[in-house]
Protein backbone atom coordinates (compact mmCIF):
# COMPACT_ATOMS: atom_id res chain seq x y z
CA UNK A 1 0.00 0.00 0.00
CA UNK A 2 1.46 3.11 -0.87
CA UNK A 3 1.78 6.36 1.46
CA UNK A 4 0.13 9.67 1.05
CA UNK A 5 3.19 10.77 2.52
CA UNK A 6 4.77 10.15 -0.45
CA UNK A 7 8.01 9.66 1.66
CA UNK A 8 9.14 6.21 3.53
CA UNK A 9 7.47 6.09 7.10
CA UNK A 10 8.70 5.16 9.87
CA UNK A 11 7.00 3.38 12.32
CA UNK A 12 8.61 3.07 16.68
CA UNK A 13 7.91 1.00 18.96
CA UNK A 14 8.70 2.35 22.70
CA UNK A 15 10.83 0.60 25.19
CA UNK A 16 8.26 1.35 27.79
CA UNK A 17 4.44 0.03 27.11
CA UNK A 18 2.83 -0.51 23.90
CA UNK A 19 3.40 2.91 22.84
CA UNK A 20 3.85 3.70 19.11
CA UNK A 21 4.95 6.78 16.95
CA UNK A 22 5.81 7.33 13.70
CA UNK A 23 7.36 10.29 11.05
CA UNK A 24 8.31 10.22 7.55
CA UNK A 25 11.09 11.38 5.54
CA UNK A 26 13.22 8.73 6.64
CA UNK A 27 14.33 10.07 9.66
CA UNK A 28 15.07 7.30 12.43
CA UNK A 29 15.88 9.91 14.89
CA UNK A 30 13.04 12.39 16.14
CA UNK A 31 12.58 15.31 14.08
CA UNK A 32 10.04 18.00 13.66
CA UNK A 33 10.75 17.85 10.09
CA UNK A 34 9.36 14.02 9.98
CA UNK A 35 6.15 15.30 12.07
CA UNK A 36 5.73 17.24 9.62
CA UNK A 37 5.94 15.33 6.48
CA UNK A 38 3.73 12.79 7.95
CA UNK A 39 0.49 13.20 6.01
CA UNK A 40 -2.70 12.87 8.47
CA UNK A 41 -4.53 9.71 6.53
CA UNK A 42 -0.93 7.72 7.30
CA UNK A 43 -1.23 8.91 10.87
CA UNK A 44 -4.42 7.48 11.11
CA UNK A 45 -4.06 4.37 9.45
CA UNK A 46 -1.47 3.99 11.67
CA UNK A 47 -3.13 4.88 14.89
CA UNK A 48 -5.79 2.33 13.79
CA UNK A 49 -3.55 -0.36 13.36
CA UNK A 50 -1.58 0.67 16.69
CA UNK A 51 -5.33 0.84 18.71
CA UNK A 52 -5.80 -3.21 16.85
CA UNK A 53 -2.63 -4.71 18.30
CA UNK A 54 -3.95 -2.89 21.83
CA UNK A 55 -1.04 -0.18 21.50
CA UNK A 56 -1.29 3.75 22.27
CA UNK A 57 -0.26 6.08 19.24
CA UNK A 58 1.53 8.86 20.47
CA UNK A 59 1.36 11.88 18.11
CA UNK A 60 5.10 13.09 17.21
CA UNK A 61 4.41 16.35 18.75
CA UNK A 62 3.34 15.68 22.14
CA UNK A 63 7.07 13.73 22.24
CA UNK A 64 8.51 17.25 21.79
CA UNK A 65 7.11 18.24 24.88
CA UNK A 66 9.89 18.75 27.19
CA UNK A 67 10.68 15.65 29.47
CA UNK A 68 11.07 17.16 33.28
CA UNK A 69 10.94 13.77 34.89
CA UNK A 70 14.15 11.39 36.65
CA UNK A 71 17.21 12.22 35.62
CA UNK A 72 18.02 11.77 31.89
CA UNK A 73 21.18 13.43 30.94
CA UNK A 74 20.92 17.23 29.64
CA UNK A 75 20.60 15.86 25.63
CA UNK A 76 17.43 13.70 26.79
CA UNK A 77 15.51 16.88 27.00
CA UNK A 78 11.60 15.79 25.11
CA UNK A 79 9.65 13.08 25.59
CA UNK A 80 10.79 11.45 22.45
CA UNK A 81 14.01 10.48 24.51
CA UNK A 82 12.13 9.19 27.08
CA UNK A 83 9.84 7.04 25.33
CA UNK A 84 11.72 6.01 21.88
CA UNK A 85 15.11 6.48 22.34
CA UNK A 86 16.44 6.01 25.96
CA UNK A 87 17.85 2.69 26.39
């Protein structure tokens, strides 16, 4: 099936919970710019499929929120780190 995004998405899974994001552009990393490109019928095809395997999709911009929890080190600064990328 092909995007609207008209870009390769890319779909995270969290460490922590079923928790599940996803950008497009190709970026593995967080980046506003893969928020972005992200058209909205991908997002929700993909929050579907996330809510059938009994997962939570998390909308890339609430993980830009800043994280003020624990103690990640100063980089680990948005939720994104928390979530997708701390290990």
């Amino acid at each position: 099936m092909a995007t609207k995004s008209r870009e390769r998405v890319i779909v995270r899974f969290s460490n922590f919970g079923s928790l599940i994001t996803a950008g497009a552009g190709g970026q593995v990393r967080d980046s506003a710019l893969a928020v972005e490109r992200l058209h909205e019928e991908d997002r929700d095809r993909i929050a579907a499929a996330s809510a059938d395997l009994g997962c939570m999709y998390v909308p890339g911009h609430l993980l830009r929120e800043r994280y003020d929890g624990g103690s990640l080190e100063d980089w680990q600064t948005m939720w994104w780190h928390r979530y997708f990328d701390y290990t």
